[in-house]
Protein backbone atom coordinates (compact mmCIF):
# COMPACT_ATOMS: atom_id res chain seq x y z
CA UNK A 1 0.00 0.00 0.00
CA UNK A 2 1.55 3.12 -1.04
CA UNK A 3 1.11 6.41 1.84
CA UNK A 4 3.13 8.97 -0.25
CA UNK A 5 0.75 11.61 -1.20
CA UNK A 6 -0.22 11.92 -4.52
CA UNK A 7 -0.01 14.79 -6.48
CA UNK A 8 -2.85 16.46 -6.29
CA UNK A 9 -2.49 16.23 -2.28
CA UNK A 10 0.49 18.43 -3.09
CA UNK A 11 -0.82 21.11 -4.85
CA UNK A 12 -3.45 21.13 -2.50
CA UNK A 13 -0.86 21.81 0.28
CA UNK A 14 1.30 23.82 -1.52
CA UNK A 15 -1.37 25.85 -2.65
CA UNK A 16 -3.43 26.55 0.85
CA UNK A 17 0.61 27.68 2.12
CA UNK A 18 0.85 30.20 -0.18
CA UNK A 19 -2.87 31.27 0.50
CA UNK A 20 -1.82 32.02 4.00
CA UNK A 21 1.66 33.31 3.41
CA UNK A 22 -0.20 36.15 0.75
CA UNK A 23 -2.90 36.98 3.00
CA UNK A 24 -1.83 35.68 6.54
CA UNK A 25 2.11 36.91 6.43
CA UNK A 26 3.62 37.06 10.17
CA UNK A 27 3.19 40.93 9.58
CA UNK A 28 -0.88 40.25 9.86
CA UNK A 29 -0.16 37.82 12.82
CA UNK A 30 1.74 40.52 14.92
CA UNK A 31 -0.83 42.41 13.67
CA UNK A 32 -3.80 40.73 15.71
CA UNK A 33 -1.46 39.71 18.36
CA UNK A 34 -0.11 43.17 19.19
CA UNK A 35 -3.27 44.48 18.70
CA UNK A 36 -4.67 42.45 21.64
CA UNK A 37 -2.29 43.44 23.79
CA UNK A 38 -2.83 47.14 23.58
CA UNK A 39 -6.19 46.93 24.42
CA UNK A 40 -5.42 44.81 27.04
CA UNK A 41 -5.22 47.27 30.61
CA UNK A 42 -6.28 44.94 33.01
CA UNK A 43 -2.72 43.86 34.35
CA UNK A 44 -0.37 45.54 32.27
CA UNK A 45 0.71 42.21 30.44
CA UNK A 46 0.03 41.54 26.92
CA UNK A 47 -2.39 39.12 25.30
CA UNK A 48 -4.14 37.54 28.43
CA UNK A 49 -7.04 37.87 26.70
CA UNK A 50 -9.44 38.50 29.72
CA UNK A 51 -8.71 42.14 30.93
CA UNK A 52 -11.52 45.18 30.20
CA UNK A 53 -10.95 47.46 27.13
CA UNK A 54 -9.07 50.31 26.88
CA UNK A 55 -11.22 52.67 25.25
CA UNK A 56 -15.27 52.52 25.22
CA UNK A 57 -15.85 49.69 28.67
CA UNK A 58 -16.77 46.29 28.36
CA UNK A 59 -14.88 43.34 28.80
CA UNK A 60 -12.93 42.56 25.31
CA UNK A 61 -14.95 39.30 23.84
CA UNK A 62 -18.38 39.76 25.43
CA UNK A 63 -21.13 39.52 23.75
CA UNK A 64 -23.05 42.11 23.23
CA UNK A 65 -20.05 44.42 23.94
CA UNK A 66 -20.25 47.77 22.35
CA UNK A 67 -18.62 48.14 18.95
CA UNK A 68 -16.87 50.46 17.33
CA UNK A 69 -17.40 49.66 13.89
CA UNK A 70 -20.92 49.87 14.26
CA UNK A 71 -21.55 46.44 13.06
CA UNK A 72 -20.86 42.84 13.12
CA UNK A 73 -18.30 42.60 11.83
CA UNK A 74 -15.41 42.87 14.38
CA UNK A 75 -12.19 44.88 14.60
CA UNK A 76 -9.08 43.32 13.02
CA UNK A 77 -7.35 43.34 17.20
CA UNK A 78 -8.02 41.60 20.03
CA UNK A 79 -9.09 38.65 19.18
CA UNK A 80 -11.42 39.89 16.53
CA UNK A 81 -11.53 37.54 13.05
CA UNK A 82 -11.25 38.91 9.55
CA UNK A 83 -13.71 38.58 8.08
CA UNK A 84 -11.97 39.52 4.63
CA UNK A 85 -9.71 36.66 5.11
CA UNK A 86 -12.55 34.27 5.88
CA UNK A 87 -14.52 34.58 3.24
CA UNK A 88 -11.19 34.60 0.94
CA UNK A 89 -10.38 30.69 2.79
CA UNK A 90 -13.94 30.05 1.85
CA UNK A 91 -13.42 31.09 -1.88
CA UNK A 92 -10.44 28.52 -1.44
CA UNK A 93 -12.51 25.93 -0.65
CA UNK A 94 -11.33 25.35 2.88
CA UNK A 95 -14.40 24.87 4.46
CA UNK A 96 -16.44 23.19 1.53
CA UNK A 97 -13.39 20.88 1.12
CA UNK A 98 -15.42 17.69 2.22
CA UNK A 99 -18.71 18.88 1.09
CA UNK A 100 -20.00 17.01 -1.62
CA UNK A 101 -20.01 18.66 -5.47
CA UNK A 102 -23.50 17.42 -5.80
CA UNK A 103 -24.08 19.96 -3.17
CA UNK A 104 -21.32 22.74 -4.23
CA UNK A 105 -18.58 21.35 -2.67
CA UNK A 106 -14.95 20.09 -3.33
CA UNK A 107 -15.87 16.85 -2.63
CA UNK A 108 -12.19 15.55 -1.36
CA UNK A 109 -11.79 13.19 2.06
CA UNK A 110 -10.82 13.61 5.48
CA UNK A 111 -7.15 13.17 4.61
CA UNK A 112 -7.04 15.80 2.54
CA UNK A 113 -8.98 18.32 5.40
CA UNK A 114 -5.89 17.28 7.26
CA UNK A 115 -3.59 18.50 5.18
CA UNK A 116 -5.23 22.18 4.46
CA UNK A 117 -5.60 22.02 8.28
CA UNK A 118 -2.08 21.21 9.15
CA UNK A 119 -1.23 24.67 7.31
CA UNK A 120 -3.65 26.41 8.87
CA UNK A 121 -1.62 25.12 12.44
CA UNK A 122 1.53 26.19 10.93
CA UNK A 123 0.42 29.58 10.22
CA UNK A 124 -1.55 30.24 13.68
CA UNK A 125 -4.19 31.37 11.99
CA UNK A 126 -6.84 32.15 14.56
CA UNK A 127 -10.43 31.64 14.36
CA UNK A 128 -13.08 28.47 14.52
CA UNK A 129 -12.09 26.69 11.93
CA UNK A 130 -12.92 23.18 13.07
CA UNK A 131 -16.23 24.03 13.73
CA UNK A 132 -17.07 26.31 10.67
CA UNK A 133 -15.50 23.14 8.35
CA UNK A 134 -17.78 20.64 10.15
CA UNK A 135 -21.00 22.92 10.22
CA UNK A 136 -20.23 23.51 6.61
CA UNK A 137 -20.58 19.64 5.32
CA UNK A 138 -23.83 19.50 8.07
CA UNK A 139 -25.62 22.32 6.13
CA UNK A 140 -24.71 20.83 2.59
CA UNK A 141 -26.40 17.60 3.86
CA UNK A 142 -29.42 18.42 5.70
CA UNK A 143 -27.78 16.54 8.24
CA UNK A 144 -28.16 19.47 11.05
CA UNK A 145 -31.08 21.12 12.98
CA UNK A 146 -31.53 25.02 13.02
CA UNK A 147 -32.21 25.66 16.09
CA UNK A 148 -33.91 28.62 16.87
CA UNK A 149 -33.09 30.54 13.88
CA UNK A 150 -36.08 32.19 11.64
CA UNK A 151 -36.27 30.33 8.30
CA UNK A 152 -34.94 33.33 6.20
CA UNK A 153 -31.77 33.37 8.63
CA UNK A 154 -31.68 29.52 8.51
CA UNK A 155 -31.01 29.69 4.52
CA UNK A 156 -28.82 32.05 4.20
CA UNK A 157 -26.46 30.95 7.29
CA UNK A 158 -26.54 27.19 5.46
CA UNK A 159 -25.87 28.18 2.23
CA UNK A 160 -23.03 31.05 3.39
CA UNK A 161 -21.00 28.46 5.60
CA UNK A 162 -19.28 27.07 2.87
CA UNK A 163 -18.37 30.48 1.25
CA UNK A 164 -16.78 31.94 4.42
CA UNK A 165 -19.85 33.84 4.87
CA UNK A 166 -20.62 33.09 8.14
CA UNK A 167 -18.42 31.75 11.10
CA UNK A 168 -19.27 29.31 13.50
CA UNK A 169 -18.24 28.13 16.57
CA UNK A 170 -18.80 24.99 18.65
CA UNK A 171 -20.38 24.25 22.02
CA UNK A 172 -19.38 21.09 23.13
CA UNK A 173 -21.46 19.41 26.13
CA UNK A 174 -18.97 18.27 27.82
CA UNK A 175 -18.34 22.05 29.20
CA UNK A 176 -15.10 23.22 27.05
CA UNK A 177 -14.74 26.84 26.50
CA UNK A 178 -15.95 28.16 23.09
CA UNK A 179 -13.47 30.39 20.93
CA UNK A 180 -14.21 33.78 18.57
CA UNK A 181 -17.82 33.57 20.24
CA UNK A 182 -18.05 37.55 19.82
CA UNK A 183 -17.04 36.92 16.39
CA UNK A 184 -19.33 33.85 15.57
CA UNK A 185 -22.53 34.16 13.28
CA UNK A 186 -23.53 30.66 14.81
CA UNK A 187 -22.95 28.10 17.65
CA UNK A 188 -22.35 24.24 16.28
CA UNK A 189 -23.98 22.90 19.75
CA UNK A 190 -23.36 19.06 20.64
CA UNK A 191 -25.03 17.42 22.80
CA UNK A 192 -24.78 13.71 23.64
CA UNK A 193 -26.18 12.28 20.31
CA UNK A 194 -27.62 15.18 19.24
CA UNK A 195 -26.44 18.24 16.95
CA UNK A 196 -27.71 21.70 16.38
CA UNK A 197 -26.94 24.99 14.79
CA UNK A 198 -28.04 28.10 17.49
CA UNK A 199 -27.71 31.92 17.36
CA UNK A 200 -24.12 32.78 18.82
CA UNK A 201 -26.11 35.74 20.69
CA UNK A 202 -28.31 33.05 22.60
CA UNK A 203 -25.28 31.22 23.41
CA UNK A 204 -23.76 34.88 24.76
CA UNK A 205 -26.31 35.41 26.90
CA UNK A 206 -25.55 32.61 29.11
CA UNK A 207 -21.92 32.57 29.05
CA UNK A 208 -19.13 35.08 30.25
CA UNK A 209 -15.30 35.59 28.95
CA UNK A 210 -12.54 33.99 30.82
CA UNK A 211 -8.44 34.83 30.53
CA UNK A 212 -6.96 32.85 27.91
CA UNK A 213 -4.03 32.10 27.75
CA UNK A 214 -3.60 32.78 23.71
CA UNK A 215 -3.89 36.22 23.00
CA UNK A 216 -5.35 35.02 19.46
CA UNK A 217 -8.08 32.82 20.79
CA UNK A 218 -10.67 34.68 23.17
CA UNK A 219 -12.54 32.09 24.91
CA UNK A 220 -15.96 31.79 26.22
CA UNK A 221 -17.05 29.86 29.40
CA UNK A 222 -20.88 28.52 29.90
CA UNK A 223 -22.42 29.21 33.43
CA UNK A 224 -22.28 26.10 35.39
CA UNK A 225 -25.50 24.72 35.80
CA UNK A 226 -27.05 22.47 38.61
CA UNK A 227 -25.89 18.82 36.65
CA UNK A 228 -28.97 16.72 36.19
CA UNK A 229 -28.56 12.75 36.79
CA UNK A 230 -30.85 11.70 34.02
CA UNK A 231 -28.35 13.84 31.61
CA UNK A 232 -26.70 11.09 29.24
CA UNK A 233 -23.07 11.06 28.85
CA UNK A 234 -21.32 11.73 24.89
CA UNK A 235 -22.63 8.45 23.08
CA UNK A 236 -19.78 6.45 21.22
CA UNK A 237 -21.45 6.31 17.89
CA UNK A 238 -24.15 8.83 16.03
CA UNK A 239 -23.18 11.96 14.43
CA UNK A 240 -22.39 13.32 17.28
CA UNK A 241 -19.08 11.04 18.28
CA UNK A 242 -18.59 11.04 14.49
CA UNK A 243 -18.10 15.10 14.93
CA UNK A 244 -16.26 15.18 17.43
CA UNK A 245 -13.66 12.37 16.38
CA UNK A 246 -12.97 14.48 12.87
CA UNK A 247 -12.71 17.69 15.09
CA UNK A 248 -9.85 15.92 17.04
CA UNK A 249 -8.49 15.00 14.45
CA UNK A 250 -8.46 17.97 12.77
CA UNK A 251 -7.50 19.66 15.91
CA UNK A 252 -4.60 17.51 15.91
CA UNK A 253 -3.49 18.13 12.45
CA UNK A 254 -3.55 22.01 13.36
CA UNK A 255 -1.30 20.64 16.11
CA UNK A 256 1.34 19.08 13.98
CA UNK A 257 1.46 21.89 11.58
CA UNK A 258 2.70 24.15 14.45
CA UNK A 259 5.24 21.53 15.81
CA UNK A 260 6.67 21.25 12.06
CA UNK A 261 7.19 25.02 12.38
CA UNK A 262 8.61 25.08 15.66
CA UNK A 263 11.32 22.82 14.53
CA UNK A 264 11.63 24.85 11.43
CA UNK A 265 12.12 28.11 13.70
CA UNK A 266 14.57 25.83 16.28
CA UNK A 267 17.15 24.84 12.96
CA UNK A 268 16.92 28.30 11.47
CA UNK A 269 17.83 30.34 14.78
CA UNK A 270 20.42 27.58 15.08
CA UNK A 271 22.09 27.86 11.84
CA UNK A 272 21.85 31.60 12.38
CA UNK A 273 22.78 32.46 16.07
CA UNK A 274 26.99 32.40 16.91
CA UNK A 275 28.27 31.86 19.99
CA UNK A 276 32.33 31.22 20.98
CA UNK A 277 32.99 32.15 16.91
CA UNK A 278 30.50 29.56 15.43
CA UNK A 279 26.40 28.65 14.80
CA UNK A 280 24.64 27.20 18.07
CA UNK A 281 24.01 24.58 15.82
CA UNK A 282 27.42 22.72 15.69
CA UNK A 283 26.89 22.43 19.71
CA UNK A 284 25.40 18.90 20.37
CA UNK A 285 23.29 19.84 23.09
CA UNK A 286 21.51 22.12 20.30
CA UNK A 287 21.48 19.45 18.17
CA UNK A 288 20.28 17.14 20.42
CA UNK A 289 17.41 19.25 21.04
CA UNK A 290 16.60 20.24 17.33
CA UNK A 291 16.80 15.92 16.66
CA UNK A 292 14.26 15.14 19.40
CA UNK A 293 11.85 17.75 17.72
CA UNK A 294 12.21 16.57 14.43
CA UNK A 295 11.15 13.14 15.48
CA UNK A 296 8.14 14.05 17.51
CA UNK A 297 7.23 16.19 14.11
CA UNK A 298 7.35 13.37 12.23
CA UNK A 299 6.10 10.59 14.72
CA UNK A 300 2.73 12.26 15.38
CA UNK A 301 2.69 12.98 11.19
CA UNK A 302 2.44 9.61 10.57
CA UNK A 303 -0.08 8.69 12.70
CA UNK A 304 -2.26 11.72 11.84
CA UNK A 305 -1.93 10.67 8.14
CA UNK A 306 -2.84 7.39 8.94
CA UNK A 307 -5.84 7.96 11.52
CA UNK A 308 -7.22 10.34 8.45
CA UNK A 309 -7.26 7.03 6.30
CA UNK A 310 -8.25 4.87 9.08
CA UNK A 311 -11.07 7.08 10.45
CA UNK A 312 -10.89 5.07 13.48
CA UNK A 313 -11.33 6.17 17.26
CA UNK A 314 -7.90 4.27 18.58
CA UNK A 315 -6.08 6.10 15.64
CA UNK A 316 -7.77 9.11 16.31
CA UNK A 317 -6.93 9.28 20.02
CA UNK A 318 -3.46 8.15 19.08
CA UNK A 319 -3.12 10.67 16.80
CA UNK A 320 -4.86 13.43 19.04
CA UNK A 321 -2.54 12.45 21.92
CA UNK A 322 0.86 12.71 20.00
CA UNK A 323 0.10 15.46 17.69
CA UNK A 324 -0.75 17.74 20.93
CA UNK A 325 2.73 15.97 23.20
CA UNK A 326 4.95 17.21 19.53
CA UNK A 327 3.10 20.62 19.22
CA UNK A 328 3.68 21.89 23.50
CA UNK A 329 7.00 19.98 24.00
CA UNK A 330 8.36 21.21 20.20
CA UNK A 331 7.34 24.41 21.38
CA UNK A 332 9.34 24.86 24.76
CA UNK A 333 12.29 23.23 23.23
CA UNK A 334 11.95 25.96 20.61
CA UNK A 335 12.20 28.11 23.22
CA UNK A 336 15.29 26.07 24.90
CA UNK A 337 17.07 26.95 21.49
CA UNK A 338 16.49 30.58 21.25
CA UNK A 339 17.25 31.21 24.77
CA UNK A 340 16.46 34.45 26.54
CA UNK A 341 15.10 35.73 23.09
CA UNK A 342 12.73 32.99 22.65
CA UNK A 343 10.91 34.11 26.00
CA UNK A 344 10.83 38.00 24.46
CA UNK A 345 7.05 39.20 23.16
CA UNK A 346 8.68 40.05 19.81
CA UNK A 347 9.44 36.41 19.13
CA UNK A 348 7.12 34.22 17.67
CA UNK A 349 8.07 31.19 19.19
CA UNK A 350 5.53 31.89 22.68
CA UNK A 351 3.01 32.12 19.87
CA UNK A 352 3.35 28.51 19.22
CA UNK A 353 3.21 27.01 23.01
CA UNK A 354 0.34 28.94 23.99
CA UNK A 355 -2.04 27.99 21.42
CA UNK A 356 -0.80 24.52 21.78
CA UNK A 357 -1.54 24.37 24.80
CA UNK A 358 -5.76 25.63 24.11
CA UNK A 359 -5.21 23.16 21.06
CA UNK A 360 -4.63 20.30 24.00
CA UNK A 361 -7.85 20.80 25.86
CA UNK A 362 -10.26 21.24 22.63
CA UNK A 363 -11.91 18.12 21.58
CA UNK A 364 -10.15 15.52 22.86
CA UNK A 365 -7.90 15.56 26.03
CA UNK A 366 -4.74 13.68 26.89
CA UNK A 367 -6.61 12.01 29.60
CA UNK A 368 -9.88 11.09 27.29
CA UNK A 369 -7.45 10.28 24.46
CA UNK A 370 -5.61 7.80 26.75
CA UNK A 371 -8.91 6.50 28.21
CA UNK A 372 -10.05 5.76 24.18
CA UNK A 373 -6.99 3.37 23.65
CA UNK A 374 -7.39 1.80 27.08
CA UNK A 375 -11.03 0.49 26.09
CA UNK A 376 -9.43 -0.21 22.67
CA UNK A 377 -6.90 -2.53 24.13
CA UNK A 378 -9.74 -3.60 26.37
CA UNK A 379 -11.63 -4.67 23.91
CA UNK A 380 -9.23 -6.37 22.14
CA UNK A 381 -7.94 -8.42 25.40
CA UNK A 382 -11.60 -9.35 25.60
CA UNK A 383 -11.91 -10.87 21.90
CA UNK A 384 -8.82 -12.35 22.19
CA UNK A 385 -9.78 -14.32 24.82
C-alpha cells in the first residue's frame, strides 16, 4: 500500500501555504497579536485575553459588547476575526473541502482536510475553523437542525457556511470553553447524540469571557449549571461522536502543523545564532534538542496521516494524543534553542506554546485520548480471549 501523497495532495498543500503566506504573512499575525495586547489594561501584560478594554468599557470578547465599527463585523485586534480573510479561505474551498459537489462542494476526504488544516496550524491562523468546516458539510447535507433561527436566517447561514460567509463556533457538552464567540454568526452545539446549529447571541447570553491564555483565541465559558442525573453522557457512535472524532483529528493536524514550524524556527535560529565564533548549531546539546523535535514532528505525522485514512477512534486518540505531546513539547524546546530571546514578546516562538496548549484541551484531552486506547486494548484483550 503506497502512503506517499499523490499529487494532487500536493498542490493542494502547496497551494493553501501560499494562500496564507499572501494573505496571513507574520506581519498580519503581529498584527492581531499586538493588537490584543494594547487593548489589554487589566494587568499591564500583553495578550491575556481576559482584561476590560481600553477605550469605550466592556470586557474585550463579550457579547453584546459595544462596537466600534458599528456592526458585526469585528475589529481586526483583540481577538477579533477577519472577516476579509474568511470569506477569501472560503473562496479557497477550505471549508467546503469535504462537502459534496453534488451539493457545491470540493468533494475531497478527510485526509485531505488534514492536510489544508495542518497549514492552517503552521500559520496560527486564529479563528473556529474546526467548527465552521464541520457545520459547513452538516448544512450541505441536511444533516443538522436550526435551532432557533427564523427560516430566512436559517437559509442564508446554510448556504453562506461554505463560502466563508458566516463563522461558527462549537459548544461542546462536555463544558469546554468556546473560541471567537463575539465573532461567531452561529454556535455548532453538541449534545450527547444530538447536533444543532443556534444563534451565537443566545449562546452569549448565558456565558461570560474567561483569561486565555492565547492572546489570538478569546474564549468563552458557559455558566455552570445544577448537573442533572438523568443527563446522558457523549454516546460512542451517532453523528455526534462522528463530529467530534474528525474535530480531534483535525484539531490535531492544526497541532502538527505548528510543531513542524517550531522545529523549522529551532534549525533556522540555530544555523543563524553564533556563539564562541561559530552557529549554536554545531553544539550537540543544540542538536540534540533540534533531533528530538524533528522526530516528535514526524512521529505524530504519521499517525495523523494514517488515523485520516483509518477514520478510526484508537487512531484518532493516538493521533490526538501525539500530535498535541509534539506541538507543546516542540514548542518549549523551541524556546530552549532561542534562549532568553525565545521568552521576548517580539518572538514568535511563545506564539506557538500557547495555542498549543488551548489546542490540547479542545476536543479531545490527553486524559480522554488515553482512556479511548485503554477500552481499545480492552476490547481487544476481551476478543482475544
Amino acid at each position: 500500500m503506497d502512503f506517499q501523497l499523490t499529487d494532487d495532495q500536493r498542490a493542494l498543500r502547496a497551494g493553501m501555504r501560499e494562500l496564507l503566506e499572501r494573505r496571513f504573512p507574520r506581519t498580519r499575525l503581529r498584527t492581531v497579536i499586538d493588537g490584543d495586547a494594547e487593548r489589554d489594561d487589566g494587568s499591564g501584560e500583553p495578550g491575556n485575553g481576559g482584561g476590560e478594554r481600553g477605550k469605550g468599557g466592556g470586557e474585550r470578547g463579550d457579547g453584546d459588547a459595544a462596537r466600534g465599527d458599528g456592526g458585526r463585523e469585528r475589529g481586526n485586534g483583540g481577538g477579533g476575526l477577519d472577516r476579509g480573510l474568511w470569506r477569501e479561505l472560503g473562496e479557497a474551498g477550505l471549508f467546503a473541502l469535504r462537502v459534496p459537489e453534488s451539493a457545491g462542494g470540493v468533494g475531497l476526504g478527510l485526509p485531505e482536510a488534514v492536510l489544508a488544516f495542518e497549514e492552517a496550524g503552521r500559520a496560527l491562523l486564529p479563528g473556529p475553523l474546526v467548527a465552521t468546516e464541520l457545520a459547513a458539510g452538516l448544512c450541505a447535507t441536511g444533516l443538522c437542525a436550526m435551532g432557533s433561527f427564523e427560516s430566512g436566517r436559517a437559509g442564508s447561514l446554510a448556504a453562506g457556511v461554505a463560502q466563508g460567509e458566516a463563522v461558527v463556533t462549537a459548544l461542546d457538552g462536555g463544558g469546554a470553553p468556546v473560541e471567537h464567540l463575539a465573532s461567531a454568526d452561529a454556535v455548532l452545539a453538541l449534545g450527547p447524540t444530538a447536533v444543532e446549529l443556534i444563534p451565537a447571541e443566545e449562546v452569549a447570553r448565558s456565558t461570560e469571557p474567561i483569561r486565555s491564555v492565547d492572546p489570538a483565541t478569546p474564549l468563552h465559558r458557559r455558566a455552570p449549571s445544577r448537573p442533572r442525573p438523568e443527563q446522558a453522557r457523549p454516546g460512542r457512535s451517532g453523528i455526534a461522536a462522528r463530529l467530534r472524532r474528525e474535530a480531534a483529528l483535525l484539531t490535531a493536524a492544526q497541532q502538527l502543523g505548528s510543531a513542524c514550524r517550531t522545529v523549522e524556527l529551532a534549525v533556522d535560529h540555530a544555523k543563524r545564532r553564533t556563539q564562541f565564533g561559530r552557529p549554536i548549531g554545531a553544539f550537540q546539546a543544540v542538536q540534540h534538542l533540534c533531533a528530538q523535535m524533528l522526530v516528535r514532528a514526524e512521529s505524530a505525522r504519521s499517525v495523523v496521516y494514517a488515523a485520516a485514512v483509518t477514520e478510526d477512534p484508537g487512531d484518532i486518540a493516538a493521533a490526538k494524543l501525539l500530535a498535541d505531546e509534539a506541538a507543546v513539547h516542540n514548542a518549549r524546546d523551541c524556546l530552549q534553542v532561542h534562549g532568553g530571546m525565545g521568552f521576548t514578546w517580539e518572538a514568535d516562538v511563545h506564539l506557538h506554546l500557547k495555542r498549543a496548549w488551548v489546542r490540547a484541551g479542545q476536543w479531545q484531552s490527553a486524559a480522554a485520548a488515553e482512556e479511548e486506547l485503554a477500552a481499545g486494548l480492552v476490547s481487544t484483550v476481551e476478543t482475544c480471549l
